[in-house]
PDBML (XML) file of the C-alpha atoms, coordinates in Angstrom:
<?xml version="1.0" encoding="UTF-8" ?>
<PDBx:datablock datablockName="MODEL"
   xmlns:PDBx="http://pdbml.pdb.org/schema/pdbx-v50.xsd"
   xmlns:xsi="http://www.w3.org/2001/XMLSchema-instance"
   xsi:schemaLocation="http://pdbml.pdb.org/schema/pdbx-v50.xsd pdbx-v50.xsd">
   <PDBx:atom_siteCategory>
      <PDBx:atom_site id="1">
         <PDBx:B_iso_or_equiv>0.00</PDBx:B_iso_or_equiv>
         <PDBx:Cartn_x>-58.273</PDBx:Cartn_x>
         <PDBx:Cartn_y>73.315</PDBx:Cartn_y>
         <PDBx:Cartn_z>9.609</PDBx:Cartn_z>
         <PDBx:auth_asym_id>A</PDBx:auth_asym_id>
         <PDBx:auth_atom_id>CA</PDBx:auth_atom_id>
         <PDBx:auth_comp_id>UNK</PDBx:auth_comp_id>
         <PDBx:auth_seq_id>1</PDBx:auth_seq_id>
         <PDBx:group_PDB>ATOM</PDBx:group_PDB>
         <PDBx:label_alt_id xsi:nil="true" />
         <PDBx:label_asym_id>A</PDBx:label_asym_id>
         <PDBx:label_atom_id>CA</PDBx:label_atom_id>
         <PDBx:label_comp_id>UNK</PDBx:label_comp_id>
         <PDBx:label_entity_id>1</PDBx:label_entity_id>
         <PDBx:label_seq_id>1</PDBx:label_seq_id>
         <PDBx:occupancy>1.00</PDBx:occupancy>
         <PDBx:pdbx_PDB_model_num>1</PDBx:pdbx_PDB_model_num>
         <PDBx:type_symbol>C</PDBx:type_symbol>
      </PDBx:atom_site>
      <PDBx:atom_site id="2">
         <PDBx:B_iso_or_equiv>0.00</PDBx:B_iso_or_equiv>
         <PDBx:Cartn_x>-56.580</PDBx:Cartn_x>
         <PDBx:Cartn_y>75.164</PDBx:Cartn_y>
         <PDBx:Cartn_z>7.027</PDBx:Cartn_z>
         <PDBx:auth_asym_id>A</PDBx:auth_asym_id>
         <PDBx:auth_atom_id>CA</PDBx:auth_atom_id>
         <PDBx:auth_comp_id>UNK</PDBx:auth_comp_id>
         <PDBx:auth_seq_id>2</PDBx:auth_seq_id>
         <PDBx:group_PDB>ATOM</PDBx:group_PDB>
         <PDBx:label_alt_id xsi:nil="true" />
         <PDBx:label_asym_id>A</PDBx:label_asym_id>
         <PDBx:label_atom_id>CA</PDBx:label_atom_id>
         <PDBx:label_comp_id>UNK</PDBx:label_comp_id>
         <PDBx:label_entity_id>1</PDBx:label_entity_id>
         <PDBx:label_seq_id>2</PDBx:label_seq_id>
         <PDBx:occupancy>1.00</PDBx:occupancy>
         <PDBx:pdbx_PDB_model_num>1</PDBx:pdbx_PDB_model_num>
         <PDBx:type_symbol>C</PDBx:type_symbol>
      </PDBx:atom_site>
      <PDBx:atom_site id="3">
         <PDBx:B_iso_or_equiv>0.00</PDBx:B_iso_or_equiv>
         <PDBx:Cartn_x>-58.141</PDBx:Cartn_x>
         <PDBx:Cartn_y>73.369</PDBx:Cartn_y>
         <PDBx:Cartn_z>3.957</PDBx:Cartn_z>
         <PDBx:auth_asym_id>A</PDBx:auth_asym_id>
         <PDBx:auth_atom_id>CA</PDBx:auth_atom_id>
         <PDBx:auth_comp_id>UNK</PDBx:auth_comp_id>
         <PDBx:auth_seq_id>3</PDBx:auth_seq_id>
         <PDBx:group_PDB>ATOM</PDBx:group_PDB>
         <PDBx:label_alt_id xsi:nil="true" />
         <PDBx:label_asym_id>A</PDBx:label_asym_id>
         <PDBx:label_atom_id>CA</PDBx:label_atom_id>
         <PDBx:label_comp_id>UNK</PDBx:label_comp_id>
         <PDBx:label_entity_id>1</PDBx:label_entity_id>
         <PDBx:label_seq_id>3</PDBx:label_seq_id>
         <PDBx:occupancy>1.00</PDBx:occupancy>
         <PDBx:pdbx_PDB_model_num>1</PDBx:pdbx_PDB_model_num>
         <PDBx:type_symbol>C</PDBx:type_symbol>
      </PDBx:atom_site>
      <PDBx:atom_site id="4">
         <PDBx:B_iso_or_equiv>0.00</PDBx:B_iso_or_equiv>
         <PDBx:Cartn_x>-61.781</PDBx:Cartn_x>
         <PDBx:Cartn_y>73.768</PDBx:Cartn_y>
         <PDBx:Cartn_z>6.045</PDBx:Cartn_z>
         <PDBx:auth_asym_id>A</PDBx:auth_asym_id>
         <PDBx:auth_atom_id>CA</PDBx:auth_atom_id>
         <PDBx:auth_comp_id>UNK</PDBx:auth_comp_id>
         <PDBx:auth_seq_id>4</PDBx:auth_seq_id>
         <PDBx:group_PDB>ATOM</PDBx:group_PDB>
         <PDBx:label_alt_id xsi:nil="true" />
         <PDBx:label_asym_id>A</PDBx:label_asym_id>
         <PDBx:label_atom_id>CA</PDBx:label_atom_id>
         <PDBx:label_comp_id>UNK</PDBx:label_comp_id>
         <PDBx:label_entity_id>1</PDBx:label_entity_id>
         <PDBx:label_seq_id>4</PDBx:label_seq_id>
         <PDBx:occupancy>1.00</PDBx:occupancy>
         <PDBx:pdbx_PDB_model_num>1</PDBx:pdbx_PDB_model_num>
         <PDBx:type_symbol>C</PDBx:type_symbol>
      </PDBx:atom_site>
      <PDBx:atom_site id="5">
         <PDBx:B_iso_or_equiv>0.00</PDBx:B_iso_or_equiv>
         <PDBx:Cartn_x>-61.139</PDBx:Cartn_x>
         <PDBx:Cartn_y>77.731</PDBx:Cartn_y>
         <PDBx:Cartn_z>5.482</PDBx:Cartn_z>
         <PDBx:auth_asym_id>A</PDBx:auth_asym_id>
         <PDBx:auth_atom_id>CA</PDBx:auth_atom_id>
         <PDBx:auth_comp_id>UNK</PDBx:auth_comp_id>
         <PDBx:auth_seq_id>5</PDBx:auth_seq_id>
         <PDBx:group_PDB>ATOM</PDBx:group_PDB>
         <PDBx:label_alt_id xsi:nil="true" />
         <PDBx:label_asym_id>A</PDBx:label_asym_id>
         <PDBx:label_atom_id>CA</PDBx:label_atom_id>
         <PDBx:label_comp_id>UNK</PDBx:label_comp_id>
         <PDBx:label_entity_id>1</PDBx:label_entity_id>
         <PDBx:label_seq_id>5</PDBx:label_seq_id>
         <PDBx:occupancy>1.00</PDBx:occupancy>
         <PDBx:pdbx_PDB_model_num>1</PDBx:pdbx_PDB_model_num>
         <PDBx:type_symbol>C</PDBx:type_symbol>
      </PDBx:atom_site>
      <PDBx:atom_site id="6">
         <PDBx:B_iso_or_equiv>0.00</PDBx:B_iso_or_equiv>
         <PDBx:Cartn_x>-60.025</PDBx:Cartn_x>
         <PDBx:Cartn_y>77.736</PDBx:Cartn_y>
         <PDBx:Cartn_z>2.085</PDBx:Cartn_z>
         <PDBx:auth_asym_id>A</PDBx:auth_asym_id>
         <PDBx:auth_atom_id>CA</PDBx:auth_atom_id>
         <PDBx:auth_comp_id>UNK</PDBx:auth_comp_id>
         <PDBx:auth_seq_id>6</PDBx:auth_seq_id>
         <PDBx:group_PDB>ATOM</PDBx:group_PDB>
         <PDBx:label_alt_id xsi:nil="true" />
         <PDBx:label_asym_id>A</PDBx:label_asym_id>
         <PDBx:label_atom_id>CA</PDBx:label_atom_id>
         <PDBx:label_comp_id>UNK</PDBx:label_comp_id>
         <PDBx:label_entity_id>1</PDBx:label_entity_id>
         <PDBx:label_seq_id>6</PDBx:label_seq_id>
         <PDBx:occupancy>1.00</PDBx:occupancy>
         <PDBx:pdbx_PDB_model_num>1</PDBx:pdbx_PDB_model_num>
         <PDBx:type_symbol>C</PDBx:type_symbol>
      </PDBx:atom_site>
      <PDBx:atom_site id="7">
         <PDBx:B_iso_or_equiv>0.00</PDBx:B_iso_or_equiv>
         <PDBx:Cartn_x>-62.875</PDBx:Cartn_x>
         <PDBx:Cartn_y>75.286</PDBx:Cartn_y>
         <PDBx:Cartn_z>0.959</PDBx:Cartn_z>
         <PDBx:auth_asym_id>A</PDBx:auth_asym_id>
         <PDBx:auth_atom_id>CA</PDBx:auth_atom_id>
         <PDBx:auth_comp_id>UNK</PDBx:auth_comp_id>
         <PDBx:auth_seq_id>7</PDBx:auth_seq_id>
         <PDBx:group_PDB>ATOM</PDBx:group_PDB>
         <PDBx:label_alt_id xsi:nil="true" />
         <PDBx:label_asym_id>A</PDBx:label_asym_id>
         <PDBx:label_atom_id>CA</PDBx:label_atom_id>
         <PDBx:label_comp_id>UNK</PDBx:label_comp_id>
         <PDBx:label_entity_id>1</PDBx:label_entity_id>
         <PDBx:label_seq_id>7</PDBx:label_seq_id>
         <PDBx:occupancy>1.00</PDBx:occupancy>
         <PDBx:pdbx_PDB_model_num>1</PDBx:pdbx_PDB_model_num>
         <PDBx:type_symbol>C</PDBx:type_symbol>
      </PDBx:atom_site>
      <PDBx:atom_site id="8">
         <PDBx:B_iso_or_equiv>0.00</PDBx:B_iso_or_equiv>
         <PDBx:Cartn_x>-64.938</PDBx:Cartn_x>
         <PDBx:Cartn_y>77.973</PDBx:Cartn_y>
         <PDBx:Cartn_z>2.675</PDBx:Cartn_z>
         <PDBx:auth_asym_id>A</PDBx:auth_asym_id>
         <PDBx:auth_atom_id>CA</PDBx:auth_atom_id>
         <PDBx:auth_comp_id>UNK</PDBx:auth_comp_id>
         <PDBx:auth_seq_id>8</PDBx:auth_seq_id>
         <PDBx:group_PDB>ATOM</PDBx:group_PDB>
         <PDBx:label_alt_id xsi:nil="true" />
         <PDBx:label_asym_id>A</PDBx:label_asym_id>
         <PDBx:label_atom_id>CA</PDBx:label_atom_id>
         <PDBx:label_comp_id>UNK</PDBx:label_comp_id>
         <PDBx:label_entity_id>1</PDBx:label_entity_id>
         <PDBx:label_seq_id>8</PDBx:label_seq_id>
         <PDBx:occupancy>1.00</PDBx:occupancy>
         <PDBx:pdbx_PDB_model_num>1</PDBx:pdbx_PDB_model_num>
         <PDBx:type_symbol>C</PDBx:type_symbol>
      </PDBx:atom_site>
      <PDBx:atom_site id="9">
         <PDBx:B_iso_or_equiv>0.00</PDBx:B_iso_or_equiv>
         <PDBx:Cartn_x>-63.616</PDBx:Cartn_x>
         <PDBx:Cartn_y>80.644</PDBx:Cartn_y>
         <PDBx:Cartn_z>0.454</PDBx:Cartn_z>
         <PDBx:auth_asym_id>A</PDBx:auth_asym_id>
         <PDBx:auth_atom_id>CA</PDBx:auth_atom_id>
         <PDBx:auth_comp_id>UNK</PDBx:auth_comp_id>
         <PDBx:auth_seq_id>9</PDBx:auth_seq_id>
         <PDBx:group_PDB>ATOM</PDBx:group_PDB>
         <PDBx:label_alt_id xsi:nil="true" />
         <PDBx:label_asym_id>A</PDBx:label_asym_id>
         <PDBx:label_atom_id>CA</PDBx:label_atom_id>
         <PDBx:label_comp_id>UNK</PDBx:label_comp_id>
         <PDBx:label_entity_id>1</PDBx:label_entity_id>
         <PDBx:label_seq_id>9</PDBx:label_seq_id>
         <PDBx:occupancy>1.00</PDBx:occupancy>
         <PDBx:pdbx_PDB_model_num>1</PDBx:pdbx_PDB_model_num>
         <PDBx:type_symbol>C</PDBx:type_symbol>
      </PDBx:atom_site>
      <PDBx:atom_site id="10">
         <PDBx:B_iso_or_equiv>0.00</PDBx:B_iso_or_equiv>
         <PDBx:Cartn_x>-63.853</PDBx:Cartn_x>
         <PDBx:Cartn_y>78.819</PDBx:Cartn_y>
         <PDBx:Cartn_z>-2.489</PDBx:Cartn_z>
         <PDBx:auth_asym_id>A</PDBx:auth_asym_id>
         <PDBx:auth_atom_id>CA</PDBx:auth_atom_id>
         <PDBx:auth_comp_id>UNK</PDBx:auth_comp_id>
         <PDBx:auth_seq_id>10</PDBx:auth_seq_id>
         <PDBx:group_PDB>ATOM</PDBx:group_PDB>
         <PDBx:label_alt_id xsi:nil="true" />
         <PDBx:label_asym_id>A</PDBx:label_asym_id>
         <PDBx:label_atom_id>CA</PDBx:label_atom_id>
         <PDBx:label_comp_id>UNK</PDBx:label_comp_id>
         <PDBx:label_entity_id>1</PDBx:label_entity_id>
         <PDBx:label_seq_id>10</PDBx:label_seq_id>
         <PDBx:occupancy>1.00</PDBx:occupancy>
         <PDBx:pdbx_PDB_model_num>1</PDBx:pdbx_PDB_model_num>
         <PDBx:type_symbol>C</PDBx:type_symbol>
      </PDBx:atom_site>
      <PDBx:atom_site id="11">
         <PDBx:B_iso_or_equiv>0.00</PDBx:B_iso_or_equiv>
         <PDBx:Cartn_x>-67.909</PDBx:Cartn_x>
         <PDBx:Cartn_y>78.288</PDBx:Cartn_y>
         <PDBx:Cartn_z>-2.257</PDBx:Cartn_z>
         <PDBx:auth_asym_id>A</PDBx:auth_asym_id>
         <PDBx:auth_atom_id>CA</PDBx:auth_atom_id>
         <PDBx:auth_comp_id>UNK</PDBx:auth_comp_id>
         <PDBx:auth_seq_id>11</PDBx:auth_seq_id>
         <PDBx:group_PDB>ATOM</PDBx:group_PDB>
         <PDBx:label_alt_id xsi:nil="true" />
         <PDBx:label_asym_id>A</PDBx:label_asym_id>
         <PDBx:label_atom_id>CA</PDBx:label_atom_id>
         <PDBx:label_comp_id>UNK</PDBx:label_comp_id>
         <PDBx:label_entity_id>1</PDBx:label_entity_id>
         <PDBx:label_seq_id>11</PDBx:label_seq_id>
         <PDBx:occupancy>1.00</PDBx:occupancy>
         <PDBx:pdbx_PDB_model_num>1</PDBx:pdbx_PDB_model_num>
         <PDBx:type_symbol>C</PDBx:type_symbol>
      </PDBx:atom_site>
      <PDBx:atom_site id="12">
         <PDBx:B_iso_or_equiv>0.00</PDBx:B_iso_or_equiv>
         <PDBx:Cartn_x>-68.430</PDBx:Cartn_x>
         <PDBx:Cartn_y>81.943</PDBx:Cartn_y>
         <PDBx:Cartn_z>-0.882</PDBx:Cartn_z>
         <PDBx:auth_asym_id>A</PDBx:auth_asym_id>
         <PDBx:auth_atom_id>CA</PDBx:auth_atom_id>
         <PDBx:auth_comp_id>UNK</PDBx:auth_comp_id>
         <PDBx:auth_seq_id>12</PDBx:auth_seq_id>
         <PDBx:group_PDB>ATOM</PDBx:group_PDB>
         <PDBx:label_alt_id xsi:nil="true" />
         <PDBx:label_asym_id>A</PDBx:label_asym_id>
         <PDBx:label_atom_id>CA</PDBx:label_atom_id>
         <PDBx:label_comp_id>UNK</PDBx:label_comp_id>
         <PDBx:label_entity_id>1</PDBx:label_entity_id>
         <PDBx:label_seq_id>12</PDBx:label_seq_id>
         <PDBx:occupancy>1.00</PDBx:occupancy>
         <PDBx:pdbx_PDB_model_num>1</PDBx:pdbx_PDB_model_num>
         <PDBx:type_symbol>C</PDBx:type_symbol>
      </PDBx:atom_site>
      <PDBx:atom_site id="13">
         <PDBx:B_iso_or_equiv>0.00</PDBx:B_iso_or_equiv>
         <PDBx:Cartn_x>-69.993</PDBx:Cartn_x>
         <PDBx:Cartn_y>83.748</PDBx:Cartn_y>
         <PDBx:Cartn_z>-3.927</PDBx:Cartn_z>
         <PDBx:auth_asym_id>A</PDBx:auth_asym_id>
         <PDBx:auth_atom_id>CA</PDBx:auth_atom_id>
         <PDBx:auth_comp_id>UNK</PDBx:auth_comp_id>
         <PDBx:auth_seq_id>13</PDBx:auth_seq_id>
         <PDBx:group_PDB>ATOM</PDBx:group_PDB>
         <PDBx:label_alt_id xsi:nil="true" />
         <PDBx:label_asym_id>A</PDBx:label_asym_id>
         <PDBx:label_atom_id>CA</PDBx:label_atom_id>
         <PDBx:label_comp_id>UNK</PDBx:label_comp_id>
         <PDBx:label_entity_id>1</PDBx:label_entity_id>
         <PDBx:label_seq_id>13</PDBx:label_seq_id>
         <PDBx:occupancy>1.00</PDBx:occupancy>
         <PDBx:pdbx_PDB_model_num>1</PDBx:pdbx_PDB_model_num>
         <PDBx:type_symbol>C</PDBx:type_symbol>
      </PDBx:atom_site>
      <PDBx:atom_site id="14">
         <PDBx:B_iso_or_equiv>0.00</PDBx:B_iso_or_equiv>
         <PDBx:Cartn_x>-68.287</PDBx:Cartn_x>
         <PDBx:Cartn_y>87.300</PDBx:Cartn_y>
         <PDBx:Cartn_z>-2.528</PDBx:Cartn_z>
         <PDBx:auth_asym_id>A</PDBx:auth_asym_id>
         <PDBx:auth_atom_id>CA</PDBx:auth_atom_id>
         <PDBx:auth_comp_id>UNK</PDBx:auth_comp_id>
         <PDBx:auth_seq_id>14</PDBx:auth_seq_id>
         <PDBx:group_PDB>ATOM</PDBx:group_PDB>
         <PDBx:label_alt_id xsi:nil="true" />
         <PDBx:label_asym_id>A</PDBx:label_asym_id>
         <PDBx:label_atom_id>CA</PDBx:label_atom_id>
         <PDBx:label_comp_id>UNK</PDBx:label_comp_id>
         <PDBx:label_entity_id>1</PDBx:label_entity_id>
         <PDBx:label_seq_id>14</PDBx:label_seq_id>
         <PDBx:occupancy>1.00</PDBx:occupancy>
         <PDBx:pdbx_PDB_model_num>1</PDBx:pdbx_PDB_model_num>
         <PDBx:type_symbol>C</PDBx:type_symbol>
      </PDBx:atom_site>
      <PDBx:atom_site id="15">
         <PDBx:B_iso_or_equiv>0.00</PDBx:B_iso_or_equiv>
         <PDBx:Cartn_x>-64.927</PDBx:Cartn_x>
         <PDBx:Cartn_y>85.593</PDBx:Cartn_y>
         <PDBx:Cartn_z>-2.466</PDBx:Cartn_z>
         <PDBx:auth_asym_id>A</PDBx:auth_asym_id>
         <PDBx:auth_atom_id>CA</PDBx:auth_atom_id>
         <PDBx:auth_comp_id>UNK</PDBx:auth_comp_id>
         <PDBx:auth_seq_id>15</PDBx:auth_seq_id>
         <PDBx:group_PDB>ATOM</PDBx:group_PDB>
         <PDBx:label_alt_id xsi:nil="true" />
         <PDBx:label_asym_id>A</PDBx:label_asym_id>
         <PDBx:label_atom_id>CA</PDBx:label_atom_id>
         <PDBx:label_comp_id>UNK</PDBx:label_comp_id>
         <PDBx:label_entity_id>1</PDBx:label_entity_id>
         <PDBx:label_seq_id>15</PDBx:label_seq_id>
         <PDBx:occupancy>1.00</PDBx:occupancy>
         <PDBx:pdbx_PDB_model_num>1</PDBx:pdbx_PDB_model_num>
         <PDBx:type_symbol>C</PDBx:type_symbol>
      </PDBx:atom_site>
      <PDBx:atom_site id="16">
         <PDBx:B_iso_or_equiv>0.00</PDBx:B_iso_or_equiv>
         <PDBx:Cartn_x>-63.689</PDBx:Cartn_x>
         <PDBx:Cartn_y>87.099</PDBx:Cartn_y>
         <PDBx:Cartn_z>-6.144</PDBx:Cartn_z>
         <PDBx:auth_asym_id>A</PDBx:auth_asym_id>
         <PDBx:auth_atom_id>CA</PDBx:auth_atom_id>
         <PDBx:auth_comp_id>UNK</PDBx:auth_comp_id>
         <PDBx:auth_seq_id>16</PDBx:auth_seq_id>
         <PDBx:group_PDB>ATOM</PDBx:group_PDB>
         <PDBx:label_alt_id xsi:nil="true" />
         <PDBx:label_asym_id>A</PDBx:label_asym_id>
         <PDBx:label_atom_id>CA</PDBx:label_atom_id>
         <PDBx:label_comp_id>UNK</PDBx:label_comp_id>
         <PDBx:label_entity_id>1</PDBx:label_entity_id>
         <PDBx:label_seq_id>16</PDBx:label_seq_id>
         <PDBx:occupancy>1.00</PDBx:occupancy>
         <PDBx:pdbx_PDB_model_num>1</PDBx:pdbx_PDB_model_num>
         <PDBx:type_symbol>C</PDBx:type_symbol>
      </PDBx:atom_site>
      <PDBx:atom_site id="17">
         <PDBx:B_iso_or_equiv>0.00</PDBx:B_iso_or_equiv>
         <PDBx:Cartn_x>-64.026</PDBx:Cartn_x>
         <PDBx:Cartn_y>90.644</PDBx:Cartn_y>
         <PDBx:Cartn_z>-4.103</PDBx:Cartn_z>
         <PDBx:auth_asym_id>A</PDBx:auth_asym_id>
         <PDBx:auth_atom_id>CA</PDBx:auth_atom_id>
         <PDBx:auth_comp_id>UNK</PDBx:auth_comp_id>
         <PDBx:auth_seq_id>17</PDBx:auth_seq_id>
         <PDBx:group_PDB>ATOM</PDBx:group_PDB>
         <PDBx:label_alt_id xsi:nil="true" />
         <PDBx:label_asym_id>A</PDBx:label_asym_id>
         <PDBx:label_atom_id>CA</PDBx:label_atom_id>
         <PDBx:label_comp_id>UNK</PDBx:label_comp_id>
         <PDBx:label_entity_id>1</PDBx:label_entity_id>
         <PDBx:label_seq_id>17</PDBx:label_seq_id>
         <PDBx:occupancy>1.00</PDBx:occupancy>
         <PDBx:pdbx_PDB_model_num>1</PDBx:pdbx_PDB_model_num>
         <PDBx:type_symbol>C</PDBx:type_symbol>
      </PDBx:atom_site>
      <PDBx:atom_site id="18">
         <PDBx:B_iso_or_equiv>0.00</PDBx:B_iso_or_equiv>
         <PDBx:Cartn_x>-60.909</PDBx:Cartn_x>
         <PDBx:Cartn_y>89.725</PDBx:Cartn_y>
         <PDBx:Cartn_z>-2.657</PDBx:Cartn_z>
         <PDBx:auth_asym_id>A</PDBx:auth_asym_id>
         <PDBx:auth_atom_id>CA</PDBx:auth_atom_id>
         <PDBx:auth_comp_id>UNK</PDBx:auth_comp_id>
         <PDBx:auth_seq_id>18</PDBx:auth_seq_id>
         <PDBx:group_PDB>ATOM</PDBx:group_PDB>
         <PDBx:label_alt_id xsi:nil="true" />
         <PDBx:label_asym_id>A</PDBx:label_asym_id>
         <PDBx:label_atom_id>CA</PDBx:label_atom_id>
         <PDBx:label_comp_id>UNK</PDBx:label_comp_id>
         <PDBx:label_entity_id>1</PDBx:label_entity_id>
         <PDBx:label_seq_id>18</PDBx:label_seq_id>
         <PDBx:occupancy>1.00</PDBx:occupancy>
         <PDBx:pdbx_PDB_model_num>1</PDBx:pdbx_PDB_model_num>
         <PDBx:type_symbol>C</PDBx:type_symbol>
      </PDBx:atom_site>
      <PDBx:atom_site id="19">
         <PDBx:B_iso_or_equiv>0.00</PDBx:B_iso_or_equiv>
         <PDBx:Cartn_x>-57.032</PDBx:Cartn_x>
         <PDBx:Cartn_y>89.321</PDBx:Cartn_y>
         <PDBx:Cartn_z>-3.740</PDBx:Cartn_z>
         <PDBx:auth_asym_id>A</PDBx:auth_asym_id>
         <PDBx:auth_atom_id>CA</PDBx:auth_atom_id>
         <PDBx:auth_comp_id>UNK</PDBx:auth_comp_id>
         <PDBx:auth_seq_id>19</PDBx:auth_seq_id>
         <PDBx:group_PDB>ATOM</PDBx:group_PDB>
         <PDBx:label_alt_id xsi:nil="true" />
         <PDBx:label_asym_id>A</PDBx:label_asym_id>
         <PDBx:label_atom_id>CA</PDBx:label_atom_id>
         <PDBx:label_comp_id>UNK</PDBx:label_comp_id>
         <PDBx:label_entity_id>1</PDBx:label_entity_id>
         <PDBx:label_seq_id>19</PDBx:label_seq_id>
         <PDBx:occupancy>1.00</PDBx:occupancy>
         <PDBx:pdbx_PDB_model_num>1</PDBx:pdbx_PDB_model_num>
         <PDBx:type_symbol>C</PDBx:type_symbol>
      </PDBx:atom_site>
      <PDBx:atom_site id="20">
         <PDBx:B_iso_or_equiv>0.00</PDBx:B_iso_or_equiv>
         <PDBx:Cartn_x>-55.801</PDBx:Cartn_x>
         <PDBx:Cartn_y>86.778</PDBx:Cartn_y>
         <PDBx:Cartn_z>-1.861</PDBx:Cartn_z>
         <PDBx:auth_asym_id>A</PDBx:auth_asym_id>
         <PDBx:auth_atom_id>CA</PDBx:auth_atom_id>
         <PDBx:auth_comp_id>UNK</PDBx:auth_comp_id>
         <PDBx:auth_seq_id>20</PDBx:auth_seq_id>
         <PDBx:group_PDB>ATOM</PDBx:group_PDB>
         <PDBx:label_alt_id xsi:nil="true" />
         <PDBx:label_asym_id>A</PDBx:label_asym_id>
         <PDBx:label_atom_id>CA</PDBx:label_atom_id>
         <PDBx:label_comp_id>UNK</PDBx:label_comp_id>
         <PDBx:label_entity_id>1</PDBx:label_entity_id>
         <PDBx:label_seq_id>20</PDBx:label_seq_id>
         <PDBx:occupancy>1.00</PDBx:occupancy>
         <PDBx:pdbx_PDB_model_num>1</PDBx:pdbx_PDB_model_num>
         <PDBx:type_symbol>C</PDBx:type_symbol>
      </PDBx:atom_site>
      <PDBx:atom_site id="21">
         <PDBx:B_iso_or_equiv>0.00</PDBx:B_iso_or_equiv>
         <PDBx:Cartn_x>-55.928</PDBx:Cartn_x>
         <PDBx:Cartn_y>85.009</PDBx:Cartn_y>
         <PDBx:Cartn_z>2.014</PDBx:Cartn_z>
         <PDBx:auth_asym_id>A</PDBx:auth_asym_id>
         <PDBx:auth_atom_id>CA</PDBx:auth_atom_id>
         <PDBx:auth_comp_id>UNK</PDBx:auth_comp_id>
         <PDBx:auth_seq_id>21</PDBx:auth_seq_id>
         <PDBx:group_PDB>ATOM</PDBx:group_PDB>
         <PDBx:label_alt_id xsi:nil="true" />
         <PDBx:label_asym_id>A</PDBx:label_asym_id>
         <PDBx:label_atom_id>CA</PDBx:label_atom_id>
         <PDBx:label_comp_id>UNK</PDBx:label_comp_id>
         <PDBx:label_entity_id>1</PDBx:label_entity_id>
         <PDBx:label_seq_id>21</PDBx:label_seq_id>
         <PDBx:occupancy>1.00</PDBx:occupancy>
         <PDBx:pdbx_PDB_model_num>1</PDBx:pdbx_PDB_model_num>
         <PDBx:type_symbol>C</PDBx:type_symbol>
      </PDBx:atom_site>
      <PDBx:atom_site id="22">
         <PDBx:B_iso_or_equiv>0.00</PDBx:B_iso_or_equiv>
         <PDBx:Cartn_x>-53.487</PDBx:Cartn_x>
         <PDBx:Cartn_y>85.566</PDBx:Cartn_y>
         <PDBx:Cartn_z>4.822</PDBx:Cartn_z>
         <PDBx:auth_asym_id>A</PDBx:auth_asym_id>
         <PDBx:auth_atom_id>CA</PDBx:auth_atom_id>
         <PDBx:auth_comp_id>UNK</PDBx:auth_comp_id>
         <PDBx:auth_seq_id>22</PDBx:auth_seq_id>
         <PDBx:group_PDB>ATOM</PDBx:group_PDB>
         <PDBx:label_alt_id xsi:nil="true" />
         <PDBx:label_asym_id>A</PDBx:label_asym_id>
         <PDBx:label_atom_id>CA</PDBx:label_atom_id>
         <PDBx:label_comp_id>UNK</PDBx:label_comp_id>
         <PDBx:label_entity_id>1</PDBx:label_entity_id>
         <PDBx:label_seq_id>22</PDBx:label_seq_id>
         <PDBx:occupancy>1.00</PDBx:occupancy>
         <PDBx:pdbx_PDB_model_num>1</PDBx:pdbx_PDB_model_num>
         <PDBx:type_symbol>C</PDBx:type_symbol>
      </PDBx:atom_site>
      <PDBx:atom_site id="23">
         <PDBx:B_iso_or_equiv>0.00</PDBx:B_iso_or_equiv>
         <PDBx:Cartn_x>-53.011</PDBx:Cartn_x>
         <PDBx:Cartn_y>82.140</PDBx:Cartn_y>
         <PDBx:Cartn_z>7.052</PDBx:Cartn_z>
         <PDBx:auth_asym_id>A</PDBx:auth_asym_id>
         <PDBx:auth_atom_id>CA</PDBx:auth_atom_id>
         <PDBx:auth_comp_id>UNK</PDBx:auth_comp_id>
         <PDBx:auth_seq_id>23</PDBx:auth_seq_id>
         <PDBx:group_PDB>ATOM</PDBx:group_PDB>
         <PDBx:label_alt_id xsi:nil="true" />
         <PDBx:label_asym_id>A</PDBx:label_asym_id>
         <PDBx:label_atom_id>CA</PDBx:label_atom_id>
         <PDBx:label_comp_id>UNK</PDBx:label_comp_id>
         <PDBx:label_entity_id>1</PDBx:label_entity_id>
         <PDBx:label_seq_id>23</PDBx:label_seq_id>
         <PDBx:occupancy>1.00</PDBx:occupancy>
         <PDBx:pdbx_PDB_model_num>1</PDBx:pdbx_PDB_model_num>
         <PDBx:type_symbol>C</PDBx:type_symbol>
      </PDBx:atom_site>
      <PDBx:atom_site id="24">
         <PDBx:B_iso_or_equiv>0.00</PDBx:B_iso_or_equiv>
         <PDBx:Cartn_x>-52.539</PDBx:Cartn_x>
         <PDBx:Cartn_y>83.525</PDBx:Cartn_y>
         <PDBx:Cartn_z>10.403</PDBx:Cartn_z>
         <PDBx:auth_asym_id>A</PDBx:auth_asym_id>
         <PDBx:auth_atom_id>CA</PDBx:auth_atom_id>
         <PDBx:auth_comp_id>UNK</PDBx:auth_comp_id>
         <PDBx:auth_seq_id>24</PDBx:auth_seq_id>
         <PDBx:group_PDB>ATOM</PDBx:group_PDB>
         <PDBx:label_alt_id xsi:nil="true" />
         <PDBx:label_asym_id>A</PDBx:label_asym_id>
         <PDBx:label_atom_id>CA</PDBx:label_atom_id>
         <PDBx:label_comp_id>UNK</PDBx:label_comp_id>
         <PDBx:label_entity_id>1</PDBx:label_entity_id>
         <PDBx:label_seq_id>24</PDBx:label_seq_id>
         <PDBx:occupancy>1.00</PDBx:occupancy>
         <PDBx:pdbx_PDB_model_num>1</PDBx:pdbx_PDB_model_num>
         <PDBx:type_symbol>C</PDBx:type_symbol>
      </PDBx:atom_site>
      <PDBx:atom_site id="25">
         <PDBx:B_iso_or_equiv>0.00</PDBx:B_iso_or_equiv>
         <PDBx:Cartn_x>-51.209</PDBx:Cartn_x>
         <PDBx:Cartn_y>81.198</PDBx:Cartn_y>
         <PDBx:Cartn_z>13.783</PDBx:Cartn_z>
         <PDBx:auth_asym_id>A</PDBx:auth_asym_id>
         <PDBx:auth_atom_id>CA</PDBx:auth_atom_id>
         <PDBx:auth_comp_id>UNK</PDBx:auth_comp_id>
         <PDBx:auth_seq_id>25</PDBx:auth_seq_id>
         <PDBx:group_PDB>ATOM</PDBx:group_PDB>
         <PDBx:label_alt_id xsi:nil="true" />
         <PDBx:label_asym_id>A</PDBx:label_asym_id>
         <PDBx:label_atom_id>CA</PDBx:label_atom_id>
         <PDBx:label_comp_id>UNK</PDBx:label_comp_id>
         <PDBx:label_entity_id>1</PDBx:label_entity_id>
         <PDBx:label_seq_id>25</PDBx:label_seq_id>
         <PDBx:occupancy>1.00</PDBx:occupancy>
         <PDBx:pdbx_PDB_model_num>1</PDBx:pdbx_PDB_model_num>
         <PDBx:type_symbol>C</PDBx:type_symbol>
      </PDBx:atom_site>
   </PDBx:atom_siteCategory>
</PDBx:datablock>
């Protein structure tokens, strides 16, 4: 589940807008 989100960011144009992810349970 957590690689599904992070391949996710990594194809979403916008994602350079943003510093960094936070992996919340």
């Amino acid at each position: 589940a957590l690689k599904s989100g992070f391949n996710y960011i990594l194809t979403d144009p916008n994602a350079s807008d943003y510093s960094g992810v936070i992996t919340v349970d």
